[in-house]
Protein backbone atom coordinates (compact mmCIF):
# COMPACT_ATOMS: atom_id res chain seq x y z
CA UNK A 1 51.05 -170.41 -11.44
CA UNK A 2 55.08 -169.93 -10.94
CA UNK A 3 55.53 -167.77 -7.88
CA UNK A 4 59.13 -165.92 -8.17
CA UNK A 5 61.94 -166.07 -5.60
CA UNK A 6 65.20 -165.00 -4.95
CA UNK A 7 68.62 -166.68 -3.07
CA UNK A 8 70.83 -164.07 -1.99
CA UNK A 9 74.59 -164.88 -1.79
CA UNK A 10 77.07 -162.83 -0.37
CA UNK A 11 81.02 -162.83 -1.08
CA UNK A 12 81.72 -165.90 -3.30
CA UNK A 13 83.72 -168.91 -1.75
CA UNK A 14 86.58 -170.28 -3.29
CA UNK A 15 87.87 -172.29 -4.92
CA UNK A 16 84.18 -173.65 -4.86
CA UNK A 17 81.10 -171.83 -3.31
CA UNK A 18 79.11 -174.79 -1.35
CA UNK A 19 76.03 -172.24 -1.02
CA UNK A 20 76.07 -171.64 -4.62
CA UNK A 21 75.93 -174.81 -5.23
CA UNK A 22 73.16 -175.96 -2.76
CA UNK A 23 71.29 -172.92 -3.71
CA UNK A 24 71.06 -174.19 -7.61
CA UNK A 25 70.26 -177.67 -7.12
CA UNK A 26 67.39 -175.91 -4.31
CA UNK A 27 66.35 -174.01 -7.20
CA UNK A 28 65.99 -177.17 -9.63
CA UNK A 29 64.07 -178.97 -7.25
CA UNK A 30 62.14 -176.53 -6.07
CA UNK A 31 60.53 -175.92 -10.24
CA UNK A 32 58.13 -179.44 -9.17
CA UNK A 33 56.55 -176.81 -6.64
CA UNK A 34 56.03 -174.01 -8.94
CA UNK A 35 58.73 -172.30 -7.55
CA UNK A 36 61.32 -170.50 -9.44
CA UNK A 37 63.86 -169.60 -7.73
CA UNK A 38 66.72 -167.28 -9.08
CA UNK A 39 70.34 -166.86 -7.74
CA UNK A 40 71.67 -162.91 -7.21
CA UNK A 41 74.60 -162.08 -5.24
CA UNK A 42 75.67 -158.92 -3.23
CA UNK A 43 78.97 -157.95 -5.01
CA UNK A 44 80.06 -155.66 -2.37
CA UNK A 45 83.61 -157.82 -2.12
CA UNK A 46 83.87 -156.51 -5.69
CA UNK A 47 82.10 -152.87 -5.59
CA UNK A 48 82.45 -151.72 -2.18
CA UNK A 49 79.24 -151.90 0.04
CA UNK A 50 77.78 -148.66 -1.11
CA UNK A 51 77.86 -149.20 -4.57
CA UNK A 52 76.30 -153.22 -3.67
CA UNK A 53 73.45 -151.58 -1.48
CA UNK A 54 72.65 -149.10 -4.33
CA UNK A 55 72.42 -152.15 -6.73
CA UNK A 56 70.28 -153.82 -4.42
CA UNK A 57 68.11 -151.67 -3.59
CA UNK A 58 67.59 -151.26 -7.67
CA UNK A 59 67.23 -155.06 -7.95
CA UNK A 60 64.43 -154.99 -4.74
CA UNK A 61 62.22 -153.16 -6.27
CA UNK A 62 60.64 -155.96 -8.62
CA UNK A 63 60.86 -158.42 -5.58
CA UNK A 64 57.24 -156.37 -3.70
CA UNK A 65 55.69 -159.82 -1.72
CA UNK A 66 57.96 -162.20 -3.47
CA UNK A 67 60.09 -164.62 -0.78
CA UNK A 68 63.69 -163.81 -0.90
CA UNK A 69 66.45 -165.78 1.25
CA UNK A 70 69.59 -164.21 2.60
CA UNK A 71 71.92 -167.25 2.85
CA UNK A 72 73.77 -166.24 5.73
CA UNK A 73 77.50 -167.39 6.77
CA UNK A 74 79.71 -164.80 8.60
CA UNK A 75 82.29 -164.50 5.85
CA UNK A 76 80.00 -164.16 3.21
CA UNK A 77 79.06 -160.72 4.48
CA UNK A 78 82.60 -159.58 6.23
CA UNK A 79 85.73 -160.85 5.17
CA UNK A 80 86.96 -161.08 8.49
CA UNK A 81 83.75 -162.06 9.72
CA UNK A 82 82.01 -159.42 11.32
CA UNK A 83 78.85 -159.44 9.51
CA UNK A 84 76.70 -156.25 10.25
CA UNK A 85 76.49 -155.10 7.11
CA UNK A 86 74.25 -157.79 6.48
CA UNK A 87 71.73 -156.07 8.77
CA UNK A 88 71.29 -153.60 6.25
CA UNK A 89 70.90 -155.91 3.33
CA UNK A 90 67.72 -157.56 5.06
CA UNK A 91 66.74 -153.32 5.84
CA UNK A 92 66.49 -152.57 2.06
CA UNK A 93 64.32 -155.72 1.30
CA UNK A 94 61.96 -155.24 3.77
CA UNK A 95 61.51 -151.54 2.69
CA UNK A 96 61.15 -153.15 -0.54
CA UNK A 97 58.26 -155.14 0.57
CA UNK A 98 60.32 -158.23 -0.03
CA UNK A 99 59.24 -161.54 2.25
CA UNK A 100 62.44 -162.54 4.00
CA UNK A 101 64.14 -165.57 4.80
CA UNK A 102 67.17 -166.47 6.48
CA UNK A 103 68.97 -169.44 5.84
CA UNK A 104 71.40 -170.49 8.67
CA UNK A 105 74.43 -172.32 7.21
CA UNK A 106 77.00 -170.96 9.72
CA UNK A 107 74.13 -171.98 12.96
CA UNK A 108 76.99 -170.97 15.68
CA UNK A 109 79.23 -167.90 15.95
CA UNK A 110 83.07 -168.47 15.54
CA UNK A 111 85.15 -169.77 18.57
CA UNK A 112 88.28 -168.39 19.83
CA UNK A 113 90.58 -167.59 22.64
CA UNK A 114 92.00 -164.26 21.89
CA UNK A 115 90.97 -160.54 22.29
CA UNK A 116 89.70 -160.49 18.73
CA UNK A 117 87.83 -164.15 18.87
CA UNK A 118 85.51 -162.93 21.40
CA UNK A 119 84.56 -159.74 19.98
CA UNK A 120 84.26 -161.63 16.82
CA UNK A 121 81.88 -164.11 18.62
CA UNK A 122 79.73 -161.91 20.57
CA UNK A 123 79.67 -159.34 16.64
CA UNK A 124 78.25 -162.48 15.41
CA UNK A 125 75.85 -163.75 17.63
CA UNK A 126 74.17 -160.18 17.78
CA UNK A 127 73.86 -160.56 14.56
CA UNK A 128 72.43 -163.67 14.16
CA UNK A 129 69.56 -162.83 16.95
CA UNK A 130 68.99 -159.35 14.50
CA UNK A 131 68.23 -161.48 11.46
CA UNK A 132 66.17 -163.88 13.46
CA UNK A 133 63.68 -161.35 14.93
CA UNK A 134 63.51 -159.17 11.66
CA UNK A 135 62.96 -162.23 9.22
CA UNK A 136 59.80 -163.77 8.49
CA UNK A 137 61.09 -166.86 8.46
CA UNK A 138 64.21 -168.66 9.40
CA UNK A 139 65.49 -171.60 8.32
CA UNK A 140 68.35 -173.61 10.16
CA UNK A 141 70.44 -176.53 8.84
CA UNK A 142 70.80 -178.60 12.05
CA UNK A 143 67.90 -179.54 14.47
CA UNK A 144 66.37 -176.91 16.51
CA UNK A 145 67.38 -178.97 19.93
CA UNK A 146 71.17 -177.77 18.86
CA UNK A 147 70.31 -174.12 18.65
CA UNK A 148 68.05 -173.58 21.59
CA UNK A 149 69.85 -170.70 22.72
CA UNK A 150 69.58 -169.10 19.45
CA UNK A 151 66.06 -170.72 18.09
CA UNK A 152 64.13 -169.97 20.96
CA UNK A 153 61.18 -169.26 19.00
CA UNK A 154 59.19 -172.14 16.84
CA UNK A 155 56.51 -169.55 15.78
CA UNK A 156 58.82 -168.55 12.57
CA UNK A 157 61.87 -171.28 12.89
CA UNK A 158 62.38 -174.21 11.35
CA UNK A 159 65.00 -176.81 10.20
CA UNK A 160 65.69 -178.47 7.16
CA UNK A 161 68.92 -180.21 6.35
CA UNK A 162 71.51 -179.36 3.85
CA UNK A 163 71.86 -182.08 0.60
CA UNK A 164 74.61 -183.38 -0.93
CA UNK A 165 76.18 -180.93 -3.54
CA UNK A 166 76.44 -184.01 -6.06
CA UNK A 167 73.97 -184.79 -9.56
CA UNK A 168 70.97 -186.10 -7.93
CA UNK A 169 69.96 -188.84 -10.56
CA UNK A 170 73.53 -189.87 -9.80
CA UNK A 171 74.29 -190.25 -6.16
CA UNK A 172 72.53 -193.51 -4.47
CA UNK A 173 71.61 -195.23 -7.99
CA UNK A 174 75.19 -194.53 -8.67
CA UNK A 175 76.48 -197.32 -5.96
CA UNK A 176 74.66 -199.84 -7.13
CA UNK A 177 75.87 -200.40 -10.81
CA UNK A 178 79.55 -200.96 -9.39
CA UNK A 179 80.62 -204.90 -8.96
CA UNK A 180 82.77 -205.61 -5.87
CA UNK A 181 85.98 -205.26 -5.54
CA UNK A 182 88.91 -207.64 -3.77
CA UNK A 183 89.83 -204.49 -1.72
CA UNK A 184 88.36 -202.41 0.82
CA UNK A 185 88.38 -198.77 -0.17
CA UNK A 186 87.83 -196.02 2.41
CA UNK A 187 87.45 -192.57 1.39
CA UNK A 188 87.81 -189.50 3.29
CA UNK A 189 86.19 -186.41 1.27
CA UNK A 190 87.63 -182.94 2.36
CA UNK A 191 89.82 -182.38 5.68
CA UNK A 192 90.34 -178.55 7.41
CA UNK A 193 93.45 -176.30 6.74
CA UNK A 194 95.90 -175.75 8.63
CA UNK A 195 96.72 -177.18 12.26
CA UNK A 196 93.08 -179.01 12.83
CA UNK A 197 93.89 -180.61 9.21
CA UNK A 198 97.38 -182.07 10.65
CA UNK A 199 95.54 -183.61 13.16
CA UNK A 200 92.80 -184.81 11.37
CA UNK A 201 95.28 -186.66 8.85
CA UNK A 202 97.06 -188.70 12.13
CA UNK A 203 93.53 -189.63 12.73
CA UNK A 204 93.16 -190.69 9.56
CA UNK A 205 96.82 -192.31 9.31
CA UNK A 206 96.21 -194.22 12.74
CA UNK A 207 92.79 -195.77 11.68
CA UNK A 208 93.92 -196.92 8.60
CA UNK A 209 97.29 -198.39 9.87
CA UNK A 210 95.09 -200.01 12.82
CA UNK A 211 92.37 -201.73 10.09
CA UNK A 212 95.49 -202.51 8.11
CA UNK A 213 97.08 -204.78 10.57
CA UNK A 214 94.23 -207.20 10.74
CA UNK A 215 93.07 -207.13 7.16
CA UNK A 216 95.88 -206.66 5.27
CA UNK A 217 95.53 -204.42 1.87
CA UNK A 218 93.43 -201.60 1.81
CA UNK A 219 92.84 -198.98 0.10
CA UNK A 220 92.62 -194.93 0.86
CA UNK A 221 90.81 -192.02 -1.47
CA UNK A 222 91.49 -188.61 0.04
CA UNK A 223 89.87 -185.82 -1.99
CA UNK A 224 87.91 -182.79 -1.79
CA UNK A 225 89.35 -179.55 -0.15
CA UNK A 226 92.73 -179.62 1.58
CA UNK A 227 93.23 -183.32 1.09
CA UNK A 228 96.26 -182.15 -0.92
CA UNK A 229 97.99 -180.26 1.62
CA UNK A 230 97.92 -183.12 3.53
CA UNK A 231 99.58 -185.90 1.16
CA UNK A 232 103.00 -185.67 2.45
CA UNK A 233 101.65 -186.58 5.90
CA UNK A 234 99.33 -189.39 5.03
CA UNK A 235 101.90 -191.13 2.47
CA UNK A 236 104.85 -190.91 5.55
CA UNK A 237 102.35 -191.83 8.47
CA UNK A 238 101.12 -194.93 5.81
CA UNK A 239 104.62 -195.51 4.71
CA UNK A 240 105.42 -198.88 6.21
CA UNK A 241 101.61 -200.08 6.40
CA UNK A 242 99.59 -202.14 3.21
CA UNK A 243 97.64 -199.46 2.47
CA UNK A 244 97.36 -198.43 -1.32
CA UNK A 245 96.44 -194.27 -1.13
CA UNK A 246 95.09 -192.10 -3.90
CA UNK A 247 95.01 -187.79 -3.31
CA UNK A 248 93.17 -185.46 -4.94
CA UNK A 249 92.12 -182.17 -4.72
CA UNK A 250 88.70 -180.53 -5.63
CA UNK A 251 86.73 -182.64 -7.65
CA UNK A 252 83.91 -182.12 -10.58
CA UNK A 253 80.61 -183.17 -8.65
CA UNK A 254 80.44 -186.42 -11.13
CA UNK A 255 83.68 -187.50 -10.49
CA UNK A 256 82.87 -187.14 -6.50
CA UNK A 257 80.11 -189.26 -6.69
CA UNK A 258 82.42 -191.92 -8.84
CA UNK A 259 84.71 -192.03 -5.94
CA UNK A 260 82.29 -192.31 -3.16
CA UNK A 261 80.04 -194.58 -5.22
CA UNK A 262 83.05 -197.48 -5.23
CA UNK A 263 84.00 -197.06 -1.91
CA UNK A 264 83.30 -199.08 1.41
CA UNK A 265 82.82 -196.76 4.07
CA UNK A 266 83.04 -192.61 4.38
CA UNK A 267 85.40 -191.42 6.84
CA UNK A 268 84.93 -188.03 7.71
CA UNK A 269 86.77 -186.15 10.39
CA UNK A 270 86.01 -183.11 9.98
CA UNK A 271 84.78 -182.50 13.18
CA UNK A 272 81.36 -183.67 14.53
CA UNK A 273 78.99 -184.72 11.83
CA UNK A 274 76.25 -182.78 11.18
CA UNK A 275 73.02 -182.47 9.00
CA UNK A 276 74.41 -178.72 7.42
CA UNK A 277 78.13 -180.93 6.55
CA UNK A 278 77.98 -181.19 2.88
CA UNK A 279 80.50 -183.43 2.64
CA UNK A 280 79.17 -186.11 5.11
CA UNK A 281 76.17 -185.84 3.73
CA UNK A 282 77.61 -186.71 0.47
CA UNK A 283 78.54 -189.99 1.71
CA UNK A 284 75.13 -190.49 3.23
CA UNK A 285 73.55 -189.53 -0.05
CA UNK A 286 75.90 -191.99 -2.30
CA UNK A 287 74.79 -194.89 -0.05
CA UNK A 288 77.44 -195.32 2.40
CA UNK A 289 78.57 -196.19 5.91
CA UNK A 290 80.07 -192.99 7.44
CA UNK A 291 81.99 -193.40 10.80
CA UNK A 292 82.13 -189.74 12.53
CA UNK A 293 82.53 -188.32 15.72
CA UNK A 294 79.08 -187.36 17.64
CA UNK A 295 78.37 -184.10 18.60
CA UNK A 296 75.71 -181.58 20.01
CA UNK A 297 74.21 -181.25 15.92
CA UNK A 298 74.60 -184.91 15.49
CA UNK A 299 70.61 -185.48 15.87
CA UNK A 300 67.40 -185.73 14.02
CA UNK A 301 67.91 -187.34 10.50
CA UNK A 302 71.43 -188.29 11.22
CA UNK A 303 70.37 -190.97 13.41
CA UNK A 304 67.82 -192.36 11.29
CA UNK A 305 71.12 -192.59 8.43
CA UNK A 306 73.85 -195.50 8.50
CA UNK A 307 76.20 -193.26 10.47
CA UNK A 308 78.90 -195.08 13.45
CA UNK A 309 79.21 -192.39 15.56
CA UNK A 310 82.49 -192.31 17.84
CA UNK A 311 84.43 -190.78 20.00
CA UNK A 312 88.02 -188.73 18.34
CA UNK A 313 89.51 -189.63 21.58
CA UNK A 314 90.78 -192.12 22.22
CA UNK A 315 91.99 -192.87 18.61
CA UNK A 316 91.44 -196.40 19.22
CA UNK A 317 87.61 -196.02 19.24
CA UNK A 318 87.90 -194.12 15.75
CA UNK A 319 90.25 -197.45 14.56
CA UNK A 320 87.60 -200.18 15.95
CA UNK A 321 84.62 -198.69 14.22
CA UNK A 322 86.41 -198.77 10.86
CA UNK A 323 87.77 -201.96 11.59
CA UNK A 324 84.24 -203.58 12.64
CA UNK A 325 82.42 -202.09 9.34
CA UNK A 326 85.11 -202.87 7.32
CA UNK A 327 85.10 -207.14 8.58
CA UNK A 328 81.56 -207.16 8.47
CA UNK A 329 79.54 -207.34 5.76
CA UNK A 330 76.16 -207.11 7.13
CA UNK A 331 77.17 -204.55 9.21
CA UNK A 332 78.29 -202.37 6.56
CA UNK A 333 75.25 -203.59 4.52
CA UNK A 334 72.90 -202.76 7.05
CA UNK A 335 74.30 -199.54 7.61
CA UNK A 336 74.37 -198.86 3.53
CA UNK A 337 70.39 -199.43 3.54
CA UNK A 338 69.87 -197.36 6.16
CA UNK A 339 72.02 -193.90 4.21
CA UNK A 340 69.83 -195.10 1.38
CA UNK A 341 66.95 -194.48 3.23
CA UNK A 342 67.52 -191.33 4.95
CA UNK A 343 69.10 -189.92 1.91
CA UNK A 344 65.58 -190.42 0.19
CA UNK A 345 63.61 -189.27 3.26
CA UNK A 346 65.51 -185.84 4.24
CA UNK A 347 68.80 -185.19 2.55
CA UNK A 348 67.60 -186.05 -1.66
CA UNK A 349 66.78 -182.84 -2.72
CA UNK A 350 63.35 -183.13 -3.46
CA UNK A 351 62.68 -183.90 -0.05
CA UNK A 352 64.46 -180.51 0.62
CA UNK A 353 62.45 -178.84 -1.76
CA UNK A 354 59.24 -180.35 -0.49
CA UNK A 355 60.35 -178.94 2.88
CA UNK A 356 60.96 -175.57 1.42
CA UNK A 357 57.45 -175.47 -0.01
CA UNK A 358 55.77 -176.62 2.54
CA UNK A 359 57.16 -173.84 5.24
CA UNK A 360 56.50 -171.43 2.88
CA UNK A 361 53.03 -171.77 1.96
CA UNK A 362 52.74 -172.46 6.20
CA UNK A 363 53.91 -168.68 6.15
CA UNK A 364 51.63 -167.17 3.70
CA UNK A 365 48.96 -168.56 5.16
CA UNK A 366 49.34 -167.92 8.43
CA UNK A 367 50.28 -164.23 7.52
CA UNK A 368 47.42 -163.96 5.54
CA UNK A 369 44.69 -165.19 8.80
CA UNK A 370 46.93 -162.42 10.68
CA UNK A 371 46.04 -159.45 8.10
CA UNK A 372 42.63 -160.63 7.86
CA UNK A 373 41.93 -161.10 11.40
CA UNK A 374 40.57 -164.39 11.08
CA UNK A 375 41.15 -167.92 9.25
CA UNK A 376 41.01 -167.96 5.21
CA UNK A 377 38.14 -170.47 3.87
């Protein structure tokens, strides 16, 4: 029998909603379960909150005993990120006799120097310790080693890593149907706005100019979010070096997988890697090296992928790594196999989905040996 569920989104991300997206191809995978799972989102960006609690609370009423997830990041529910309202959504579904969930994607509150950044930080991490003791079950997207502080308890936590937001019949099948090529490609899918984006392209520019100078040509495919706002800077800082660079903005999930499916070697700086970053999972998931920094969430499955983990600083440590997977081909082979692996062992999304089912029906049954009082037969 098909047991009903619900995803609940909050104010949509643009230009492209990653929870969306990893919400629908949750909700594909999740059908081999007998789950279906169907997307509904809290317009109150739109409608104001009042009018998006009153729909809700009209919607809840058909969702008595079914599981319903609350897919929480702190600017889905506030725009500038002071989420409590999203207390109140998790209220009306429990008075609704709705079975909650939360699913982590933002796992730590926002950083900050200023006034404002603190308040903004401790807002959030109340909140985040609300949802936790009022849901049935959480769900976090990085080992629960990284969020000790927050995951204290096992008794309703668990983790399960993001996937990659890419066609899965296409992503590690993909790589193999493309011959070699005389030139090493690196791509670098998605760097961050602003400031931290300006320095994440001289990373980039350094690297590159570094492997250049013992190899000769290569070339460079930036795409994906703000790689656009940072061409000027990556065709000056590559200027003088022979390194052939392609741009693009946000891609169509098939034509991301095209570009990461011909290239050598995923370089993503967007901070340290982690099992809840999409877009390094991407690479993972399309069967290739990725070189990242290490970092507190860098555990679990992560290690198990083909992932060089360095340090940002110095740069030169950054430059080696590329330059060592890039002159080796068992290396980068080896480190191919294993992305292949761990792609098909945590990341693919039925794996995910497997996961999903699994700590669900864990749930109901335990809840149900709690309302009886003892152990169903």
């Amino acid at each position: 029998m098909t047991r009903q569920m619900v995803a609940l989104l909050g104010r949509r991300d643009e230009p492209t909603d990653a929870v969306e997206e990893y919400c629908r191809y949750l909700a594909d995978a999740l059908r081999a379960h007998d789950y279906e799972m169907n997307l509904v989102r809290v317009h109150w960006a739109e409608r104001g909150w009042s009018a998006a609690l009153q729909e809700l609370r009209r919607q809840a009423a058909d969702w008595r005993d079914q599981w319903v997830s609350v897919q929480y990041t702190a600017l889905a529910w506030s725009a500038r990120g002071l989420p409590f309202r999203v207390l109140q959504v998790l209220r009306v579904l429990r008075q609704a006799g709705a079975r909650t969930v939360v699913v982590y994607h933002d796992v730590e509150p926002f950083d900050g120097k200023r006034v404002v950044d603190k308040l903004r930080h401790a807002v959030q991490l109340h909140v985040m310790r609300k949802l936790l003791r009022r849901a049935d079950l959480a769900i976090f997207t990085v080992p629960l080693n990284a969020v000790r502080s927050l995951a204290a308890s096992t008794l309703h936590t668990t983790f399960i890593p993001v996937g990659a937001n890419l066609p899965p019949a296409l992503s590690v099948n993909e790589k193999r149907r493309h011959p070699a090529r005389e030139v090493l490609r690196v791509s670098v899918f998605g760097i961050t706005g602003g400031n931290a984006g300006r320095r994440e392209a001289d990373r980039i520019i350094k690297a590159m100019v570094f492997a250049a100078s013992r190899i000769g040509k290569l070339e460079l495919h930036a795409f994906g979010r703000h790689a656009d706002d940072c061409e000027d800077q990556l065709r000056e800082g590559l200027r003088d070096s022979s390194v052939d660079l392609q741009v693009k903005g946000v891609l169509p999930a098939d034509d991301v997988v095209a570009e990461l499916s011909t290239s050598d070697v995923l370089l993503f700086v967007r901070g340290p890697i982690s099992t809840r970053r999409g877009s390094a999972v991407a690479g993972i998931a399309c069967g290739l090296p990725v070189i990242a920094e290490g970092g507190p969430e860098s555990s679990g499955p992560i290690e198990e992928a083909g992932v060089v983990k360095v340090r940002i600083e110095p740069a030169r440590e950054l430059a080696e790594a590329l330059l060592r997977v890039l002159t080796e081909p068992s290396y980068r082979a080896q480190l191919a196999e294993q992305s292949r692996i761990a792609h098909e062992r945590y990341f693919s999304w039925p794996a995910i989905a497997a996961r999903y089912a699994e700590e669900l029906q864990r749930k109901s049954y335990s809840d149900t040996a709690g309302a009886s009082g003892r152990a169903p037969r």
